[in-house]
Every structure is written in C-alpha cells, then in structure tokens.
ModelCIF file with pLDDT and N, C-alpha, C, O atoms, coordinates in Angstrom:
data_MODEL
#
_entry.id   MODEL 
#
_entity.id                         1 
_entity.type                       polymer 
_entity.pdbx_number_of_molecules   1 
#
_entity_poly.entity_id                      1 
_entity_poly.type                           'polypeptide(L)' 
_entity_poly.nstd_linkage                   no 
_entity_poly.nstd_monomer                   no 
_entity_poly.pdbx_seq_one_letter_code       
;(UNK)(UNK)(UNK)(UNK)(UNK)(UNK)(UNK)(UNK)(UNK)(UNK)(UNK)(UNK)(UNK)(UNK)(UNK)(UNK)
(UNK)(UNK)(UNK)(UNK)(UNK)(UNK)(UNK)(UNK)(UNK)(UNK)(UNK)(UNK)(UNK)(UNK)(UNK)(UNK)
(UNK)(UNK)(UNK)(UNK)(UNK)(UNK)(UNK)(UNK)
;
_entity_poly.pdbx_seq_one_letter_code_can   XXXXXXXXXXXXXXXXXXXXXXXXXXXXXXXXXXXXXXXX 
_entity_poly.pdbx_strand_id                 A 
#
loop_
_entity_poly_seq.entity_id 
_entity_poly_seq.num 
_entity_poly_seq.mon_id 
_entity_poly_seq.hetero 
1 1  UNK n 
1 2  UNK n 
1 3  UNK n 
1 4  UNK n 
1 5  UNK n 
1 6  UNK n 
1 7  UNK n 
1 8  UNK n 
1 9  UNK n 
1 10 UNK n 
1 11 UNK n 
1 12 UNK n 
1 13 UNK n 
1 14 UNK n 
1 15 UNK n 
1 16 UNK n 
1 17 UNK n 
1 18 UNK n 
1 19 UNK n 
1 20 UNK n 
1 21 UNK n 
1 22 UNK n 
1 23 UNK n 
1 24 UNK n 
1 25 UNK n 
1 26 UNK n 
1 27 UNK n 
1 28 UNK n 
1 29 UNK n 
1 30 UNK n 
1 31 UNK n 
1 32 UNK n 
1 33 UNK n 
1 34 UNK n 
1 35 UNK n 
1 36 UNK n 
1 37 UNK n 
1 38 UNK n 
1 39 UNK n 
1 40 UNK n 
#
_struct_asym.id          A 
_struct_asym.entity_id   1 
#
loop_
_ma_qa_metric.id 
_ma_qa_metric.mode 
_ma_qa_metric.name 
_ma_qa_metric.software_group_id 
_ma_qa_metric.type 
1 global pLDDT . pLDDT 
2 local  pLDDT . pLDDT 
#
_ma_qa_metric_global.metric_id      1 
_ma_qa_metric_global.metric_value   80.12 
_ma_qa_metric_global.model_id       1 
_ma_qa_metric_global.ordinal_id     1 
#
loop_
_ma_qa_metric_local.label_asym_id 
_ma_qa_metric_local.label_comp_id 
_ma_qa_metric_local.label_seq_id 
_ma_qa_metric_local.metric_id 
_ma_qa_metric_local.metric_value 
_ma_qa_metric_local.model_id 
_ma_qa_metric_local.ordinal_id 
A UNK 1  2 86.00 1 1  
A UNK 2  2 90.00 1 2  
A UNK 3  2 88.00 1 3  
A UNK 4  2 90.00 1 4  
A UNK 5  2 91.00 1 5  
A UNK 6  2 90.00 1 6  
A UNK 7  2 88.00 1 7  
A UNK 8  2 88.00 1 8  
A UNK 9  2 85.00 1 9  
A UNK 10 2 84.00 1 10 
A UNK 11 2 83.00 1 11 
A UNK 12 2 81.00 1 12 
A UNK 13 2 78.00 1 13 
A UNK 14 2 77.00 1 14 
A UNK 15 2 76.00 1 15 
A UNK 16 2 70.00 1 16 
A UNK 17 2 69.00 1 17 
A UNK 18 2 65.00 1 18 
A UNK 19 2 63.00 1 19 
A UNK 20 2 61.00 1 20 
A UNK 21 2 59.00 1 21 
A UNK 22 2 61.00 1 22 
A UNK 23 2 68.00 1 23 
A UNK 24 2 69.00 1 24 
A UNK 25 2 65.00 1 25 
A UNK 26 2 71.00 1 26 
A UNK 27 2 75.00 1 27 
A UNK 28 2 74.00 1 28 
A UNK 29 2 78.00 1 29 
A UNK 30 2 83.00 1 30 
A UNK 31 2 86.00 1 31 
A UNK 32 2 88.00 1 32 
A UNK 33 2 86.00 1 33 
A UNK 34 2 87.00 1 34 
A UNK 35 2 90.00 1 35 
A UNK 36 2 91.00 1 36 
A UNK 37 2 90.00 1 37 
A UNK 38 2 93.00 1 38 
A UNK 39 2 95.00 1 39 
A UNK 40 2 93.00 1 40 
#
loop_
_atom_site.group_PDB 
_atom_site.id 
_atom_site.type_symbol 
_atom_site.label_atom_id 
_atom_site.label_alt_id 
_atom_site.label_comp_id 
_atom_site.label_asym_id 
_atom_site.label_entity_id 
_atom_site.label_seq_id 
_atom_site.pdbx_PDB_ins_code 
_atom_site.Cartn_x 
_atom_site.Cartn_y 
_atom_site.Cartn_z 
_atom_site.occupancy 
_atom_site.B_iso_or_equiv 
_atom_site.pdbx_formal_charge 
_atom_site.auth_seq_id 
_atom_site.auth_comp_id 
_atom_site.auth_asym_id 
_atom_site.auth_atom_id 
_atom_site.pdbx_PDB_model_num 
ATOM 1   N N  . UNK A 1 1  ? -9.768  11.618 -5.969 1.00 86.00 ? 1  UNK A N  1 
ATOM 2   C CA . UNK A 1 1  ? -8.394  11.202 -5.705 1.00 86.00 ? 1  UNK A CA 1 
ATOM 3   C C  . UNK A 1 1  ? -8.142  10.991 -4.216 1.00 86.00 ? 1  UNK A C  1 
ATOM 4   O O  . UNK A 1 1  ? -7.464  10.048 -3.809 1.00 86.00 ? 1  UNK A O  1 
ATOM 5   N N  . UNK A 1 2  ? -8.645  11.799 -3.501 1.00 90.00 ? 2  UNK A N  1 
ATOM 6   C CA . UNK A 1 2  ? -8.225  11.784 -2.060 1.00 90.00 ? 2  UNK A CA 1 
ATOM 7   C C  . UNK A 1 2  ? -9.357  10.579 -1.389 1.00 90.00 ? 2  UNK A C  1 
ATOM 8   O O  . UNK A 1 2  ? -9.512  10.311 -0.198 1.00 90.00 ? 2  UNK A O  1 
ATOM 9   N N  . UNK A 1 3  ? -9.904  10.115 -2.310 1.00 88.00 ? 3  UNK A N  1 
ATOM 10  C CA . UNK A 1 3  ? -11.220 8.891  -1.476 1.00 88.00 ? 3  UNK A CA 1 
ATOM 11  C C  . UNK A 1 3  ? -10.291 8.150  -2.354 1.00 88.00 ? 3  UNK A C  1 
ATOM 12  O O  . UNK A 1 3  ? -9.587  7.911  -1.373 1.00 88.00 ? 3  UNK A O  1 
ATOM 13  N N  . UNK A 1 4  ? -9.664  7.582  -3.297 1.00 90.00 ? 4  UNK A N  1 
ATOM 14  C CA . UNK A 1 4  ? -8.910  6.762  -3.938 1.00 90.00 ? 4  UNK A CA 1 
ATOM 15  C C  . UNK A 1 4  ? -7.508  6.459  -2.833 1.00 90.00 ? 4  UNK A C  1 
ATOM 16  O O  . UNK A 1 4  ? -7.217  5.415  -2.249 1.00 90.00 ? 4  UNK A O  1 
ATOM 17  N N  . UNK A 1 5  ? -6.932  7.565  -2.825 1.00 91.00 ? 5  UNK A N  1 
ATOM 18  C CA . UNK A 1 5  ? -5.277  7.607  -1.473 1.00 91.00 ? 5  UNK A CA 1 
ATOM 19  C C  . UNK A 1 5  ? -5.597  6.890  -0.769 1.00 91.00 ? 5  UNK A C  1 
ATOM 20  O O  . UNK A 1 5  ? -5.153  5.775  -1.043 1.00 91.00 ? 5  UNK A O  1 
ATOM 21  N N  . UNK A 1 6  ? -6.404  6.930  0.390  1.00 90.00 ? 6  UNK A N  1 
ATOM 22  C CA . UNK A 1 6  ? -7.253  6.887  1.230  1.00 90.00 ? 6  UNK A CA 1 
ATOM 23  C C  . UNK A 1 6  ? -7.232  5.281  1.587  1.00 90.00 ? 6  UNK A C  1 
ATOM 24  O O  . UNK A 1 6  ? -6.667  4.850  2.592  1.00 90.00 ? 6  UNK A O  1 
ATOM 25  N N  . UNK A 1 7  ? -7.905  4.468  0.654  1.00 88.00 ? 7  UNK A N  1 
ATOM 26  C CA . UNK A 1 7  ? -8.272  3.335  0.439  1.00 88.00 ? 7  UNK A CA 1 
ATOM 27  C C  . UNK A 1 7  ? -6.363  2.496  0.105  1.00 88.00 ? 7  UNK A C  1 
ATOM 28  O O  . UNK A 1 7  ? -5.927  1.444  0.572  1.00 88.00 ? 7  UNK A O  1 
ATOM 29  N N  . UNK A 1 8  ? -5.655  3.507  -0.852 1.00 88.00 ? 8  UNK A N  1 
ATOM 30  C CA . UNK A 1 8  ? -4.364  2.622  -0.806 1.00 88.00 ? 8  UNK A CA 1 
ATOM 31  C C  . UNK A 1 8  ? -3.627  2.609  0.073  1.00 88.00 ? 8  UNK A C  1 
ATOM 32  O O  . UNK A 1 8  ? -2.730  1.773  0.177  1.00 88.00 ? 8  UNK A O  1 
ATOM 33  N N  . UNK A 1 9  ? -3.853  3.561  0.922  1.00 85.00 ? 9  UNK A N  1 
ATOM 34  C CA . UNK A 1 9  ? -3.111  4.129  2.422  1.00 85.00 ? 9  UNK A CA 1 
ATOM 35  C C  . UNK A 1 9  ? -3.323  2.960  3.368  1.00 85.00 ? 9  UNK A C  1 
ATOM 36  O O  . UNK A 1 9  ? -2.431  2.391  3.998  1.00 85.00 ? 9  UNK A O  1 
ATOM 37  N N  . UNK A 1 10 ? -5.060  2.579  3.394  1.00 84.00 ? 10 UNK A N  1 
ATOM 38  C CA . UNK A 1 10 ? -5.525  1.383  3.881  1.00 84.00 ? 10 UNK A CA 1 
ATOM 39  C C  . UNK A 1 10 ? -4.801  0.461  3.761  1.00 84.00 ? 10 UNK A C  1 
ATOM 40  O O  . UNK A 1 10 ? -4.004  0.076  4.616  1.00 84.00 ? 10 UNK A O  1 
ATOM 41  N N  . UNK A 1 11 ? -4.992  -0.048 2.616  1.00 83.00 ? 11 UNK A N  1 
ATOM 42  C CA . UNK A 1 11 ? -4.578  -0.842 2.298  1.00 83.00 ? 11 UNK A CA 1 
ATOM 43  C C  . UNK A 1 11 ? -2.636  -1.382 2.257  1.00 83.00 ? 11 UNK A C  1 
ATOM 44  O O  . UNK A 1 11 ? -2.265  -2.542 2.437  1.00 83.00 ? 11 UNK A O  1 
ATOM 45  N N  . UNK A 1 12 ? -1.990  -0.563 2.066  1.00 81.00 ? 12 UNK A N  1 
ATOM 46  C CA . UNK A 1 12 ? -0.318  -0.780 2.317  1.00 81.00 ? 12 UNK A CA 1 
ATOM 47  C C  . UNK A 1 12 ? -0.205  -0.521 3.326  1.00 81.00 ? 12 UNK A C  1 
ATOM 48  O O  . UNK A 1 12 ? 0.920   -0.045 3.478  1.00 81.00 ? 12 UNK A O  1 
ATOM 49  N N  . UNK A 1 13 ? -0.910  -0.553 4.486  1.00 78.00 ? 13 UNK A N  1 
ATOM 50  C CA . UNK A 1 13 ? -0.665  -0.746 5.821  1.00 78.00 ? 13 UNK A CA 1 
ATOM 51  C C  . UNK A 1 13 ? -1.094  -1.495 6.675  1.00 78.00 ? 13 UNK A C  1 
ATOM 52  O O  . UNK A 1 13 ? -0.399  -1.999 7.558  1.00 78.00 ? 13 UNK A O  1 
ATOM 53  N N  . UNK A 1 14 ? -2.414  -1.682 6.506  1.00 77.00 ? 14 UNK A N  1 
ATOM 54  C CA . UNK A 1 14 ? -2.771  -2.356 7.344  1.00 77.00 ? 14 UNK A CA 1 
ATOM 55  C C  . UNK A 1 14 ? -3.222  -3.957 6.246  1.00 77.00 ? 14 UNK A C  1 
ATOM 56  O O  . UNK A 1 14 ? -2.913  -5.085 6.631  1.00 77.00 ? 14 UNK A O  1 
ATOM 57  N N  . UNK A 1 15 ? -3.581  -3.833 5.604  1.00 76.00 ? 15 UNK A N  1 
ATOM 58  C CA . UNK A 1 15 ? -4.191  -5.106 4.750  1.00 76.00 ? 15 UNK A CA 1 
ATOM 59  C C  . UNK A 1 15 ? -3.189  -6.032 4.055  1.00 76.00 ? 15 UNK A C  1 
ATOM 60  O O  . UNK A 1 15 ? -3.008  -7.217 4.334  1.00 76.00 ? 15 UNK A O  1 
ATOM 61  N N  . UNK A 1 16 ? -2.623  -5.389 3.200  1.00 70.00 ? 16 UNK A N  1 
ATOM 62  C CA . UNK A 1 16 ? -1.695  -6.044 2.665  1.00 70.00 ? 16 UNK A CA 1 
ATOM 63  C C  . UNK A 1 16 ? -0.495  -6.768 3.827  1.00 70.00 ? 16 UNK A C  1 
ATOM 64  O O  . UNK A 1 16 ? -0.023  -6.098 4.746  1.00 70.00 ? 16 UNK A O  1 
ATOM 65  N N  . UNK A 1 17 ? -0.120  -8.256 3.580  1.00 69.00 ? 17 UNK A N  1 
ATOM 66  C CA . UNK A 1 17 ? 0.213   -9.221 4.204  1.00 69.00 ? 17 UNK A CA 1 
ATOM 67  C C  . UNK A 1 17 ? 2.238   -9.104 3.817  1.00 69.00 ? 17 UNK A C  1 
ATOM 68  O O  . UNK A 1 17 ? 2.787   -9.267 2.727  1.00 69.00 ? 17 UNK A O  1 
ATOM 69  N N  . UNK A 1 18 ? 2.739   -8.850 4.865  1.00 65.00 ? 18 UNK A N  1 
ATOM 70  C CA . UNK A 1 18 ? 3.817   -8.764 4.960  1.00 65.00 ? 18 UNK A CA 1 
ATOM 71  C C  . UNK A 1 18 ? 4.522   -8.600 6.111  1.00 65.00 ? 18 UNK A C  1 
ATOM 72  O O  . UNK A 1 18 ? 4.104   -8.018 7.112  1.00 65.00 ? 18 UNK A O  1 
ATOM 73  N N  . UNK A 1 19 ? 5.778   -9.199 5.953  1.00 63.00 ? 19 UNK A N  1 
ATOM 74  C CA . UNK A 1 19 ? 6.305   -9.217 7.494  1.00 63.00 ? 19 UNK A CA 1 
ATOM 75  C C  . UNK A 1 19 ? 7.294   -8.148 8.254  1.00 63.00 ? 19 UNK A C  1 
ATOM 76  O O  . UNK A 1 19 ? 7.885   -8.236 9.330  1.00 63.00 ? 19 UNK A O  1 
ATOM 77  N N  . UNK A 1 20 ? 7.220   -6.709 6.898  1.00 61.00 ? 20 UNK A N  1 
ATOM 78  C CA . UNK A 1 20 ? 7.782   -5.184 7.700  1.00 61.00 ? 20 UNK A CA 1 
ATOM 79  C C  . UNK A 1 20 ? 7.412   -4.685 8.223  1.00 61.00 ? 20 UNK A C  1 
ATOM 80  O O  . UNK A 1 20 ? 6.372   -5.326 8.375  1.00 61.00 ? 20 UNK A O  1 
ATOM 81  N N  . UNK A 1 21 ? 7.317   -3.937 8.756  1.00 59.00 ? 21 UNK A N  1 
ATOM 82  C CA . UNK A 1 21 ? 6.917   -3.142 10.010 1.00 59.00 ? 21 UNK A CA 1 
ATOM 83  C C  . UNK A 1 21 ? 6.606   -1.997 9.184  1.00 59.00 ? 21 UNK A C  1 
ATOM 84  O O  . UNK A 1 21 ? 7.484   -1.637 8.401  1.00 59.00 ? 21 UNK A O  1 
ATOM 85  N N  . UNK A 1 22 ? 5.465   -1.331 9.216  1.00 61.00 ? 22 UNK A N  1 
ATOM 86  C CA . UNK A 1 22 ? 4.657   -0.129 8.526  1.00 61.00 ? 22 UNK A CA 1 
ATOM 87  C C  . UNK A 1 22 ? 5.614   1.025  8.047  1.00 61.00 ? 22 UNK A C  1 
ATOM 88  O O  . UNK A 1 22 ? 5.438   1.104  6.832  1.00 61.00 ? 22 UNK A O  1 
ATOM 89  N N  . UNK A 1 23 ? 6.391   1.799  8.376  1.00 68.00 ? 23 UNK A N  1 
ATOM 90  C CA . UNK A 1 23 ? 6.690   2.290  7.348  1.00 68.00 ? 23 UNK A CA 1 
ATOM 91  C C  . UNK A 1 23 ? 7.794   1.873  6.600  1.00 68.00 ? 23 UNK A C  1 
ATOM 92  O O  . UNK A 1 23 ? 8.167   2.677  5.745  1.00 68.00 ? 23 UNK A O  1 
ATOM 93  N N  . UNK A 1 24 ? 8.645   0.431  6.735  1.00 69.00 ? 24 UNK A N  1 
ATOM 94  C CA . UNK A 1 24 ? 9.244   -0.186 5.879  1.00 69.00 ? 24 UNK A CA 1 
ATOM 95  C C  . UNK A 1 24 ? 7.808   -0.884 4.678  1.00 69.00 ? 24 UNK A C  1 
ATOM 96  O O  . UNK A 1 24 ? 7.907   -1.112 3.473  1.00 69.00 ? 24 UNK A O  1 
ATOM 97  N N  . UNK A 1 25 ? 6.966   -1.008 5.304  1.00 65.00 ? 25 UNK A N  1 
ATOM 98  C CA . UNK A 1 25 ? 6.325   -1.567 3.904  1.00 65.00 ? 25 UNK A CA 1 
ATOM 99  C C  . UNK A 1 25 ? 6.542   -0.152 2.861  1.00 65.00 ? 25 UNK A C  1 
ATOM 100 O O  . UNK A 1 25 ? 7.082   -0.376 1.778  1.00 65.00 ? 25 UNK A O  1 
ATOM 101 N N  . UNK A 1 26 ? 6.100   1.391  3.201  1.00 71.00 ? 26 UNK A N  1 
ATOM 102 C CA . UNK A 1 26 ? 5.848   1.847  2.410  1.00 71.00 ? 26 UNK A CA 1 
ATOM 103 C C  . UNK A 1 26 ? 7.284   2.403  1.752  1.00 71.00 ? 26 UNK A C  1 
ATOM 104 O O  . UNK A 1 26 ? 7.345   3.018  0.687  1.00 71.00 ? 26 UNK A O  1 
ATOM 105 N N  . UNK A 1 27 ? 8.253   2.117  2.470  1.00 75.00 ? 27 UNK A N  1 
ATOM 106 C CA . UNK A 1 27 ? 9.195   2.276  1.633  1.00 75.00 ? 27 UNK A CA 1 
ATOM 107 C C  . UNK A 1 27 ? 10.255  1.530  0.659  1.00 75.00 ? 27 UNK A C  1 
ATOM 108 O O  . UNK A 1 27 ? 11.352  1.967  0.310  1.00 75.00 ? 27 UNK A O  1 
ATOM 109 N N  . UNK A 1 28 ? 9.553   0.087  0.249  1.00 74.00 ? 28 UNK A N  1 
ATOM 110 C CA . UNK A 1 28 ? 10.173  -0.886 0.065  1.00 74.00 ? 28 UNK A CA 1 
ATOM 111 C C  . UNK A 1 28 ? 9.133   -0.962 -1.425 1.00 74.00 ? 28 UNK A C  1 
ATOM 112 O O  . UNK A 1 28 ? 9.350   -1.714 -2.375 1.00 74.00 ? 28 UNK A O  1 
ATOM 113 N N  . UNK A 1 29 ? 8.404   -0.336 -1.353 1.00 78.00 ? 29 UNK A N  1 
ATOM 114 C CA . UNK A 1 29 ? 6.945   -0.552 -2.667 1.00 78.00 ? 29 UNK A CA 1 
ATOM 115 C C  . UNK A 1 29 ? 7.927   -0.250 -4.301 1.00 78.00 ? 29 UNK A C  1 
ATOM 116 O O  . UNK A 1 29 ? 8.706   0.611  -4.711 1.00 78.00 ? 29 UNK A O  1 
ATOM 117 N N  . UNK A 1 30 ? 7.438   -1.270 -4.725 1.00 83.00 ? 30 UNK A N  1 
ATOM 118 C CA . UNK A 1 30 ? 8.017   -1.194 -6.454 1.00 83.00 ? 30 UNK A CA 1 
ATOM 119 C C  . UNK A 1 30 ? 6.657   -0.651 -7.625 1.00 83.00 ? 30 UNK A C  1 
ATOM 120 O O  . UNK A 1 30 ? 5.509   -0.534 -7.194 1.00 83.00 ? 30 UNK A O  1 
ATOM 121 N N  . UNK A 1 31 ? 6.873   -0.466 -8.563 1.00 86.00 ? 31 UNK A N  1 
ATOM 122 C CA . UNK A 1 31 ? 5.930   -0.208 -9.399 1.00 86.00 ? 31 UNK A CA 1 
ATOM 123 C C  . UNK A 1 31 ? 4.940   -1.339 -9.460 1.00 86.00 ? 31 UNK A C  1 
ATOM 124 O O  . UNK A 1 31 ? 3.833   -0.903 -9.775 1.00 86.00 ? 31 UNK A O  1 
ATOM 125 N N  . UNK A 1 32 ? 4.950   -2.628 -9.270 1.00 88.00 ? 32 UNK A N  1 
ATOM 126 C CA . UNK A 1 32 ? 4.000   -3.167 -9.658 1.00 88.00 ? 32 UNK A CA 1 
ATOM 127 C C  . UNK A 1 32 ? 3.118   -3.570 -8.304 1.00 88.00 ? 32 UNK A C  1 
ATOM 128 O O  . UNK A 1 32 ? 2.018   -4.124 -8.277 1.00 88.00 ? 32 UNK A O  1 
ATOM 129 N N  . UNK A 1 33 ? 3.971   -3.105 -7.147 1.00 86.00 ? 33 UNK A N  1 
ATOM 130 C CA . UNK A 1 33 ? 2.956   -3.177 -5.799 1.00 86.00 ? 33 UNK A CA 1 
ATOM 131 C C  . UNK A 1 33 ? 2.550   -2.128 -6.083 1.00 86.00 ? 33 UNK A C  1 
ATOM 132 O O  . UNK A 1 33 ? 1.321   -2.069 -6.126 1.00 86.00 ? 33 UNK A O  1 
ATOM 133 N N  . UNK A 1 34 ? 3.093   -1.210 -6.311 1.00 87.00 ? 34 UNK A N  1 
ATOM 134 C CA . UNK A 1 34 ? 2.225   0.401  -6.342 1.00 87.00 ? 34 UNK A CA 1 
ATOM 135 C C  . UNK A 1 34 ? 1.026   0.094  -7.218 1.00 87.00 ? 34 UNK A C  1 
ATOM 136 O O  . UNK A 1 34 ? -0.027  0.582  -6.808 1.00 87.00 ? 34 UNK A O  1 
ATOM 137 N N  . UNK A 1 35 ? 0.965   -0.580 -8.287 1.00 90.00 ? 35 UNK A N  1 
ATOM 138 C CA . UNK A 1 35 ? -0.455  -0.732 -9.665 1.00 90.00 ? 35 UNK A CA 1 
ATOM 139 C C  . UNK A 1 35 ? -1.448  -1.846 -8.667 1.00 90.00 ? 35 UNK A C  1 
ATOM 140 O O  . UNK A 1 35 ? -2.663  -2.026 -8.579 1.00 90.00 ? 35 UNK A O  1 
ATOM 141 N N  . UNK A 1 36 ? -0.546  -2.307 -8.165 1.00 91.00 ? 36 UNK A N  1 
ATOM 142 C CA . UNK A 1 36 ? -1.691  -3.490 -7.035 1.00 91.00 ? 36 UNK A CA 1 
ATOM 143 C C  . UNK A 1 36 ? -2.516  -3.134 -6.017 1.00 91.00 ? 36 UNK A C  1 
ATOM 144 O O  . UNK A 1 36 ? -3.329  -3.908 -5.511 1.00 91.00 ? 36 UNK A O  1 
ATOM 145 N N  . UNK A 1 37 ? -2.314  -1.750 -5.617 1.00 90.00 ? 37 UNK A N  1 
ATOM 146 C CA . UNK A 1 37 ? -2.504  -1.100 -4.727 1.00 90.00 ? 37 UNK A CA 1 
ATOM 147 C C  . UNK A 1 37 ? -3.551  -0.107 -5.239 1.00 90.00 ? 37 UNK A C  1 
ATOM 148 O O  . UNK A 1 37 ? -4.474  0.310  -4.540 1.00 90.00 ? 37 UNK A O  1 
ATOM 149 N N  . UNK A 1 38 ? -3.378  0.173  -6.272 1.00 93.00 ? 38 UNK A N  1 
ATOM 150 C CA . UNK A 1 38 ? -4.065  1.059  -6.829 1.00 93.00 ? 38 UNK A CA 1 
ATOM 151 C C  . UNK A 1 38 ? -5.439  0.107  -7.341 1.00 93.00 ? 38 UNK A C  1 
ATOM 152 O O  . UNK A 1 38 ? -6.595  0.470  -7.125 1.00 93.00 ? 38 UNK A O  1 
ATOM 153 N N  . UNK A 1 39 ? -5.053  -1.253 -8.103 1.00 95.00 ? 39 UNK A N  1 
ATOM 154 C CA . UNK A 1 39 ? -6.219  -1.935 -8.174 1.00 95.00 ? 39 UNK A CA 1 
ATOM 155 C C  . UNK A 1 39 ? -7.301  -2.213 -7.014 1.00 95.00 ? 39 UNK A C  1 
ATOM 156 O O  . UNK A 1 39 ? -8.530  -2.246 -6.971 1.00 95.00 ? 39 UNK A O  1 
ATOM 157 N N  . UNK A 1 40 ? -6.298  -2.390 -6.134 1.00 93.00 ? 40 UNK A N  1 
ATOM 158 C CA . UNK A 1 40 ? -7.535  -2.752 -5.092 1.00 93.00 ? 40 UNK A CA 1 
ATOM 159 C C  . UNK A 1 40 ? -7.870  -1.936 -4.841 1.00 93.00 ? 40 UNK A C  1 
ATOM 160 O O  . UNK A 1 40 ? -8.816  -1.871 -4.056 1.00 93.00 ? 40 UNK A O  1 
#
C-alpha cells in the first residue's frame, strides 16, 4: 500500500496535467480522478 500511495502522490502532483497549483489539485480530486490515479 505505501509503494502504491507513493506512486499516486507522484502522480497528482507532479504528472498529472493541470493548471492548479499543487495542493489545489489535491483538493479539487472527485471519485473518478481518484480511480484514475489509482490506475496509473
């Protein structure tokens, strides 16, 4: 789990393409960014 976080943490911050500023991305996340996040 914590090598899984890790990788989505990565990823909703730095990877994923959006024009908020880091911790508005993570507080703006809906269920189906959250499952997208988890896929990747």
């Amino acid at each position: 789990l914590a090598a899984v976080q890790a990788h989505i943490i990565t990823y909703l911050l730095f990877t994923r393409e959006t024009e908020s500023t880091h911790l508005e991305r993570l507080c703006r996340l809906g269920q189906w960014e959250q499952g997208q996040a988890l896929a990747t």
